[in-house]
Protein backbone atom coordinates (compact mmCIF):
# COMPACT_ATOMS: atom_id res chain seq x y z
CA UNK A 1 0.00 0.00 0.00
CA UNK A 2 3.17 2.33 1.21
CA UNK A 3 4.15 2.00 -2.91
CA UNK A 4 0.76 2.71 -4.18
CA UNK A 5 0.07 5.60 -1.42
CA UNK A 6 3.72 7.14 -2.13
CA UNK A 7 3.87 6.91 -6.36
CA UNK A 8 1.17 5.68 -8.11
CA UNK A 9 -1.60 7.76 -6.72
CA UNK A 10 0.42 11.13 -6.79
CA UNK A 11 1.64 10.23 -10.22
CA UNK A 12 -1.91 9.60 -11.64
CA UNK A 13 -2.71 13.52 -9.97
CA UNK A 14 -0.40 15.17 -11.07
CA UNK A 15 -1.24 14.17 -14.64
CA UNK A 16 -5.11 14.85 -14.36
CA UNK A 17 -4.67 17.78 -12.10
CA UNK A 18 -5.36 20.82 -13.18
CA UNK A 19 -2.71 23.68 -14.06
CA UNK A 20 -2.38 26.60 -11.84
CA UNK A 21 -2.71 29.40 -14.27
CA UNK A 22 -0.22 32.16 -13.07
CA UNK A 23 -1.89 35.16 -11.62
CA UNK A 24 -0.22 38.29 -13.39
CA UNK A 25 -1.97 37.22 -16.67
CA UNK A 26 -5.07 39.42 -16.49
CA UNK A 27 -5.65 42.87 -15.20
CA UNK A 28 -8.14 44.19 -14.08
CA UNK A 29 -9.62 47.74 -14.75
CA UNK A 30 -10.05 50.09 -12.11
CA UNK A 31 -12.25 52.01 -14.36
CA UNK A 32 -15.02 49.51 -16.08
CA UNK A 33 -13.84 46.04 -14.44
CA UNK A 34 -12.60 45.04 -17.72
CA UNK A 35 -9.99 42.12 -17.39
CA UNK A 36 -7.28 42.46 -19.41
CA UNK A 37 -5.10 40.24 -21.02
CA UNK A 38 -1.65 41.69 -19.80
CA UNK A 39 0.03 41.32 -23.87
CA UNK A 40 -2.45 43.21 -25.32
CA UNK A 41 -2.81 45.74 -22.28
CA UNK A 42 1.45 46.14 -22.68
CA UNK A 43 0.70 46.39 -27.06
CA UNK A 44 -1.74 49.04 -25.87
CA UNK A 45 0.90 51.17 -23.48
CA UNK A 46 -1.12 50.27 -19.79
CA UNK A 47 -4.49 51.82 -21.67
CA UNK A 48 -7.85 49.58 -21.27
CA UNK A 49 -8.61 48.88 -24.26
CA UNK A 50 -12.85 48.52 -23.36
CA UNK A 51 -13.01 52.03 -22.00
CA UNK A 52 -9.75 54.18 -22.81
CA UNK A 53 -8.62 54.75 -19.15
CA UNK A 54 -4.82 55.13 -18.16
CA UNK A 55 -3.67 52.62 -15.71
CA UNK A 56 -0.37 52.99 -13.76
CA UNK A 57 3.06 52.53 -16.56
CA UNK A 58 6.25 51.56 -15.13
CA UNK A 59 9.12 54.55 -16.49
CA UNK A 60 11.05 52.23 -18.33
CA UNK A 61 7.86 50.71 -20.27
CA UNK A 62 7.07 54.48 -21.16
CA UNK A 63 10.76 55.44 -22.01
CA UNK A 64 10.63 52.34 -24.02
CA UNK A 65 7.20 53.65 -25.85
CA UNK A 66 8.39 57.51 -25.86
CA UNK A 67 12.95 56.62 -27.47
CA UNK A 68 13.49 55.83 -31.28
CA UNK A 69 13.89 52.47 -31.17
CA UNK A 70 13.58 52.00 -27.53
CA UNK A 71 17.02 53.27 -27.04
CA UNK A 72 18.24 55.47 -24.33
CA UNK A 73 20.68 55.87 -21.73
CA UNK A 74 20.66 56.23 -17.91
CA UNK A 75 22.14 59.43 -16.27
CA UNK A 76 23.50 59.12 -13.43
CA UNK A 77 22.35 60.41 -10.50
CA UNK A 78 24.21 61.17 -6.97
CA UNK A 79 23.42 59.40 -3.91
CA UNK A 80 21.74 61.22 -0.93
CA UNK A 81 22.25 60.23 2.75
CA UNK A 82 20.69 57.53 3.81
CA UNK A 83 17.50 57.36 6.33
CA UNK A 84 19.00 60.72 7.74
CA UNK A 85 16.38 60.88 10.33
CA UNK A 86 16.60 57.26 11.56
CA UNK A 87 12.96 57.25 10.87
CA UNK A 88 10.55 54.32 11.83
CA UNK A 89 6.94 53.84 11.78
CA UNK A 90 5.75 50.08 11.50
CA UNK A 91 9.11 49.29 10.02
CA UNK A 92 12.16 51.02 9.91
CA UNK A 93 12.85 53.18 6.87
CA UNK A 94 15.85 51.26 5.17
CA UNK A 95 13.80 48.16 5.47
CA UNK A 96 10.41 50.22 3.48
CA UNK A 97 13.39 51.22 0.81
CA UNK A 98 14.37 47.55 0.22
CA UNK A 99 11.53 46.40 -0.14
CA UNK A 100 10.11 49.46 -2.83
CA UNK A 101 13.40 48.43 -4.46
CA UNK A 102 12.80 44.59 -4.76
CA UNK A 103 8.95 45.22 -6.05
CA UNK A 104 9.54 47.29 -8.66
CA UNK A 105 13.43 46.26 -9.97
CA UNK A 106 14.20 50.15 -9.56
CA UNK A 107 16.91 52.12 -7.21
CA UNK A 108 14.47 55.12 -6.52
CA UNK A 109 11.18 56.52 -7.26
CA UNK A 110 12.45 58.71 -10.38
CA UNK A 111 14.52 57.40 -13.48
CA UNK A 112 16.21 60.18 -15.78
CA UNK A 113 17.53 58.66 -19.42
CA UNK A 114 18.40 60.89 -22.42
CA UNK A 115 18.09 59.49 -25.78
CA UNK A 116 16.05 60.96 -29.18
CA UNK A 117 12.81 61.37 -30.35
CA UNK A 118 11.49 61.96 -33.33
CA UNK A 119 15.65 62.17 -34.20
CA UNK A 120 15.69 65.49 -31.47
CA UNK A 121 18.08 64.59 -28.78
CA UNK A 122 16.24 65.26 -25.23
CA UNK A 123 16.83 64.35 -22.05
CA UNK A 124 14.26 62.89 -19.72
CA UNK A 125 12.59 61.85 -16.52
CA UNK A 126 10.05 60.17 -14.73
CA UNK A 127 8.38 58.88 -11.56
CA UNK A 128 7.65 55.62 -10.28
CA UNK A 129 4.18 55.72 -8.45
CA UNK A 130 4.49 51.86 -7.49
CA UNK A 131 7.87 52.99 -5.44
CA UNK A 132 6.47 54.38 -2.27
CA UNK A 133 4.11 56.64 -3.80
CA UNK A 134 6.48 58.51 -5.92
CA UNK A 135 7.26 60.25 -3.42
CA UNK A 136 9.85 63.16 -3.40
CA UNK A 137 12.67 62.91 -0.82
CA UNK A 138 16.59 63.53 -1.47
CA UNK A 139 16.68 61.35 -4.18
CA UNK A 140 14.20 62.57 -6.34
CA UNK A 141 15.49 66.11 -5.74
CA UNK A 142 19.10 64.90 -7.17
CA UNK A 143 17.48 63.48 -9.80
CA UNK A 144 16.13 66.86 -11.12
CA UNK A 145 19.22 68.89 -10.45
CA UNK A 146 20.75 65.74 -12.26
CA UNK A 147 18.34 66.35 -15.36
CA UNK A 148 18.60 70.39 -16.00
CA UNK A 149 22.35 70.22 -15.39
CA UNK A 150 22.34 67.05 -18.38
CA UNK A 151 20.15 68.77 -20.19
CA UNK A 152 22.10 72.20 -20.06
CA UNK A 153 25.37 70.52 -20.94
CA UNK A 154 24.19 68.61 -24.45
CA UNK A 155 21.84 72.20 -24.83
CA UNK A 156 18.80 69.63 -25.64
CA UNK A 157 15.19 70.35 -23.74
CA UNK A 158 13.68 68.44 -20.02
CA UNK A 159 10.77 66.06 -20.46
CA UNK A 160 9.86 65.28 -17.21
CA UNK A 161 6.67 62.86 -16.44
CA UNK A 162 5.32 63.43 -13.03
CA UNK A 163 3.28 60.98 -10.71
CA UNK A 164 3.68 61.27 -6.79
CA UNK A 165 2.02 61.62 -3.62
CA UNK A 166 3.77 64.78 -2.51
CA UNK A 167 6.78 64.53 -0.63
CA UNK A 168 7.96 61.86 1.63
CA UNK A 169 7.13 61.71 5.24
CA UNK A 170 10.34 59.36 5.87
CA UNK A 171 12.67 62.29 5.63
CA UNK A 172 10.93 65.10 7.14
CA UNK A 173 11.91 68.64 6.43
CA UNK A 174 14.25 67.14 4.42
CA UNK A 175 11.75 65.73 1.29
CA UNK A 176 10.62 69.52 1.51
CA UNK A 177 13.63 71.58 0.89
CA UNK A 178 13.38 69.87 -2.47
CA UNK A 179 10.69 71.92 -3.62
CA UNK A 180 12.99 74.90 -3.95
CA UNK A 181 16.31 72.95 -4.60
CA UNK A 182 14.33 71.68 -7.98
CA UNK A 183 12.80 75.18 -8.85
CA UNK A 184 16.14 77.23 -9.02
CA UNK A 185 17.42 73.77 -11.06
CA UNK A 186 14.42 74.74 -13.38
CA UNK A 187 15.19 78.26 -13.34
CA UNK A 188 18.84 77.16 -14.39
CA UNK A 189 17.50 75.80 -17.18
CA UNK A 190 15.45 78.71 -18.70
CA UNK A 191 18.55 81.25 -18.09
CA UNK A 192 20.20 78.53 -20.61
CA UNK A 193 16.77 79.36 -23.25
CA UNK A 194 16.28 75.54 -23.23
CA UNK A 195 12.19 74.03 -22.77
CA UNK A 196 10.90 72.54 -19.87
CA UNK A 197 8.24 70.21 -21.09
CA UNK A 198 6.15 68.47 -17.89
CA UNK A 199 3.63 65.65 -18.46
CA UNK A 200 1.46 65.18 -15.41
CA UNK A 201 -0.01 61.52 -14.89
CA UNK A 202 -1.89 59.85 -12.61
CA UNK A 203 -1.81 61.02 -9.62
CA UNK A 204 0.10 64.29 -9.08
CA UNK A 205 -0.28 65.79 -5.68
CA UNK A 206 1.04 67.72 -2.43
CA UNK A 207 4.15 69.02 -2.88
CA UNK A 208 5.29 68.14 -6.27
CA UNK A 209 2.28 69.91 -7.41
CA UNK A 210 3.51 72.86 -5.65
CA UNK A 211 7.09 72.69 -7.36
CA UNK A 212 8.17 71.43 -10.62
CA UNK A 213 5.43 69.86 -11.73
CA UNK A 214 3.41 73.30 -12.30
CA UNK A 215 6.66 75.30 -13.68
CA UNK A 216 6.50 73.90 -17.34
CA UNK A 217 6.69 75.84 -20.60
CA UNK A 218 4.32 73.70 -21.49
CA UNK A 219 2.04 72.01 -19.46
CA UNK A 220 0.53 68.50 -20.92
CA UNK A 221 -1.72 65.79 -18.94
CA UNK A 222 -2.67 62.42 -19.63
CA UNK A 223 -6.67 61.69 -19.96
CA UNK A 224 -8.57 61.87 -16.32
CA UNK A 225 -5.18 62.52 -14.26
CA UNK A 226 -6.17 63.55 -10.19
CA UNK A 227 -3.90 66.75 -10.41
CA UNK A 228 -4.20 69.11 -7.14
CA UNK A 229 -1.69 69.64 -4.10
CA UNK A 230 -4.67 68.21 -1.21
CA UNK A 231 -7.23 65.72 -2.82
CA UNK A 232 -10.94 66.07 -2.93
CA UNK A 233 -11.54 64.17 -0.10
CA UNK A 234 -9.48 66.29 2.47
CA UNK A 235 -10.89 69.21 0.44
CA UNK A 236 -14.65 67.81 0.95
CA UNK A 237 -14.34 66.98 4.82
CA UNK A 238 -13.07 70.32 5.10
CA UNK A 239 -15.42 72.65 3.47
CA UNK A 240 -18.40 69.83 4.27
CA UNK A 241 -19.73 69.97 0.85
CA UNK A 242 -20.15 68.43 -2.63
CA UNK A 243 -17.33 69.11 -4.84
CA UNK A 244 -18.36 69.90 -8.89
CA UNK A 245 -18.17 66.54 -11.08
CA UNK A 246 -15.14 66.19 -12.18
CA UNK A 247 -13.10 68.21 -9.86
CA UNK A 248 -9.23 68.66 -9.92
CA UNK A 249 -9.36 66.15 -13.10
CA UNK A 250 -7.42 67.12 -15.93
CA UNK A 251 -10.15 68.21 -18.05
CA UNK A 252 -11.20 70.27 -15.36
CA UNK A 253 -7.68 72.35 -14.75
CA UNK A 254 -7.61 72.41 -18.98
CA UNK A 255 -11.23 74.08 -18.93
CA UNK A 256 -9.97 76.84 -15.96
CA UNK A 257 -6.80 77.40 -17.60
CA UNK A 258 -4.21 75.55 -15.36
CA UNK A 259 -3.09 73.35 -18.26
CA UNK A 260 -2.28 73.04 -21.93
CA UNK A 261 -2.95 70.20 -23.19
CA UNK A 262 -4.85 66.82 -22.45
CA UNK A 263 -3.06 64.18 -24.88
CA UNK A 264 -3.94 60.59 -25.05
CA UNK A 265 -0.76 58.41 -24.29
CA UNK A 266 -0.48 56.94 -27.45
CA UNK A 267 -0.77 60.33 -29.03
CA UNK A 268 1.90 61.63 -26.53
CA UNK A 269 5.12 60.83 -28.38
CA UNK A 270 4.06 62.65 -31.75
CA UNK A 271 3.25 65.31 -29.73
CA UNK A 272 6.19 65.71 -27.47
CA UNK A 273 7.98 65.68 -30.90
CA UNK A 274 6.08 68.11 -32.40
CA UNK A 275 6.47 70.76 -29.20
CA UNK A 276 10.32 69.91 -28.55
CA UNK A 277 10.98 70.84 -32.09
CA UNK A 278 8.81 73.83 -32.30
CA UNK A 279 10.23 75.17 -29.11
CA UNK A 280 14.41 74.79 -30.36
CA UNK A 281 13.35 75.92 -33.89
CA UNK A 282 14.19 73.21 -35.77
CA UNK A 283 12.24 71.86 -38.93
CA UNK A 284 9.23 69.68 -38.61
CA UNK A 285 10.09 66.45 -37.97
CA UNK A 286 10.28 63.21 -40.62
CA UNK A 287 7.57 60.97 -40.02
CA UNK A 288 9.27 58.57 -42.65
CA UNK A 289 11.98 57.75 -44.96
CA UNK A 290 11.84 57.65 -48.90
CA UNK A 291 13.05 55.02 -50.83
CA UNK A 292 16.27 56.14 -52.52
CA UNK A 293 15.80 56.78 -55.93
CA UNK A 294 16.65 54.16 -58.80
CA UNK A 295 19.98 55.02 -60.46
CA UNK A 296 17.15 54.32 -63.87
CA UNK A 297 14.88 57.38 -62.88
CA UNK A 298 17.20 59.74 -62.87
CA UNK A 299 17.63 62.57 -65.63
CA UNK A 300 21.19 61.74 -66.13
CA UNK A 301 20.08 58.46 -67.28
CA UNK A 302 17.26 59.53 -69.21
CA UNK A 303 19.29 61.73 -71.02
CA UNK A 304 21.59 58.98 -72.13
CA UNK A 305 19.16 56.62 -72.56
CA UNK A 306 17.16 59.06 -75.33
CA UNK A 307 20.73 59.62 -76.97
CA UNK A 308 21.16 56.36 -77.31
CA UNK A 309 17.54 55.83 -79.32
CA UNK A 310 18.11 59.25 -81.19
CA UNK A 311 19.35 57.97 -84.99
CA UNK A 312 22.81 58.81 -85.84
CA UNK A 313 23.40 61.48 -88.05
CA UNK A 314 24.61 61.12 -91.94
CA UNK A 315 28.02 62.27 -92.34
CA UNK A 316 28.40 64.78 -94.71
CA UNK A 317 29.29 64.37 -98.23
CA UNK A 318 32.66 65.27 -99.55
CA UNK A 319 32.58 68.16 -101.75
């Protein structure tokens, strides 16, 4: 019985039983309940393809979207101090870094690249709401300087995508004092004449709102983005009413004025093209390539070809 208890039986179940199907296959949408086959969600750039709405996008799956070719490189960025406040909640503040950093295969919340689009050199940046928020501390703040001082070197214009939760509570006055550390980097970059392009996604809040992701040249959002510094529901307990349909959405800030644009994010790269090119005064840019031209078709050879036909002329008789 041991033999038929021990091999047979578990042999005979594990070829009937039924395969576990892994769980990161489907998605769900937040917005209609939609599940969503994770290929064609990725083909589709995070959007749902039932209802159009903009789920979260990792900054190297939109750098990957947003590069010719997918190709860009990483600038560096210089290390802060870390947990400079020895802070601890539930778990000590190294240990909540670790942890962002295992999750999402990332150092910090923000990633800055430079690369081309559209064949115009830029360099760029964005935030990582899945790491803690997206919150702004040290790092973050580097990261910025890091970008305008890139950008001011190779003279090319700042793309910067911004998603966060305001600063972060782990480093105190510290996360703060980035708000002005990143707008005189900003500044440093229009004394140089070179854009500042910001793309505000899903969410953008507290104090990143109130820095440098409201100083743009031009201001762009992604489809039904939450863009405010407190959210409607802090805004609603304190006023104790109703806020308007629709409040602090990015059609709503476009409507009063806050905002220039609302771009879907498959229409975002032609557009970021279009502006960056506009802005440094270059021509429009090539949206594709001509096949070179025959060595046949051209007039040189046309011209030899119709000699060649033309009869040849008499020679003249001898006198």
């Amino acid at each position: 019985m041991n033999w038929i208890t021990n091999y047979v039986r578990p042999t005979i179940n594990s070829l009937f039983s039924r395969r576990e199907v892994p769980e990161n296959l489907w998605t769900k949408c937040s917005e209609c309940g939609t599940m969503l086959f994770h290929r064609e969600l990725s083909d589709n750039l995070q959007v749902c393809l039932n209802c159009n709405h903009h789920l979260a996008i990792s900054p190297r799956e939109r750098f990957n979207a947003l590069f010719d070719a997918g190709t860009f490189a990483e600038v560096s960025v210089p290390e802060p101090v870390a947990d400079p406040l020895h802070f601890r909640d539930q778990k000590r503040y190294p240990d909540r870094l670790k942890a962002a950093q295992k999750a999402n295969n990332e150092r910090e919340a923000m990633l800055v690249v430079e690369g081309e689009i559209g064949r115009t050199p830029v360099v760029a940046a964005a935030q990582n709401f899945a790491f803690m928020g997206g919150s702004m501390g040290m790092y973050v703040g580097n990261a910025i300087i890091a970008a305008c001082e890139r950008a001011v070197e190779r003279r090319v214009p700042l793309i910067l995508f911004a998603a966060a939760g305001g600063a972060r509570m782990q480093e105190g006055i510290l996360s703060l004092m980035q708000m002005p550390r990143t707008t005189v980097a900003l500044a440093m970059l229009k004394e140089a004449g070179l854009p500042y392009i910001c793309v505000l996604t899903h969410p953008t809040t507290g104090g990143v709102t109130a820095s440098y992701a409201m100083l743009g040249d031009v201001q762009i959002a992604e489809p039904n983005a939450l863009i405010c510094f407190a959210g409607p529901r802090v805004i609603e307990q304190t006023i104790r009413e109703k806020l308007p349909e629709g409040f602090q959405r990015a059609e709503y800030l476009l409507d009063h004025g806050m905002l220039d644009r609302v771009t879907h994010r498959k229409d975002m790269r032609d557009e970021l093209i279009t502006i960056t090119r506009m802005l440094m005064g270059q021509p429009p840019a090539i949206h594709g390539e001509l096949p070179a031209p025959d060595p046949a078709d051209t007039p040189q050879a046309a011209d030899e070809a119709q000699a060649a036909e033309a009869p040849a002329a008499e020679p003249d008789p001898k006198p």
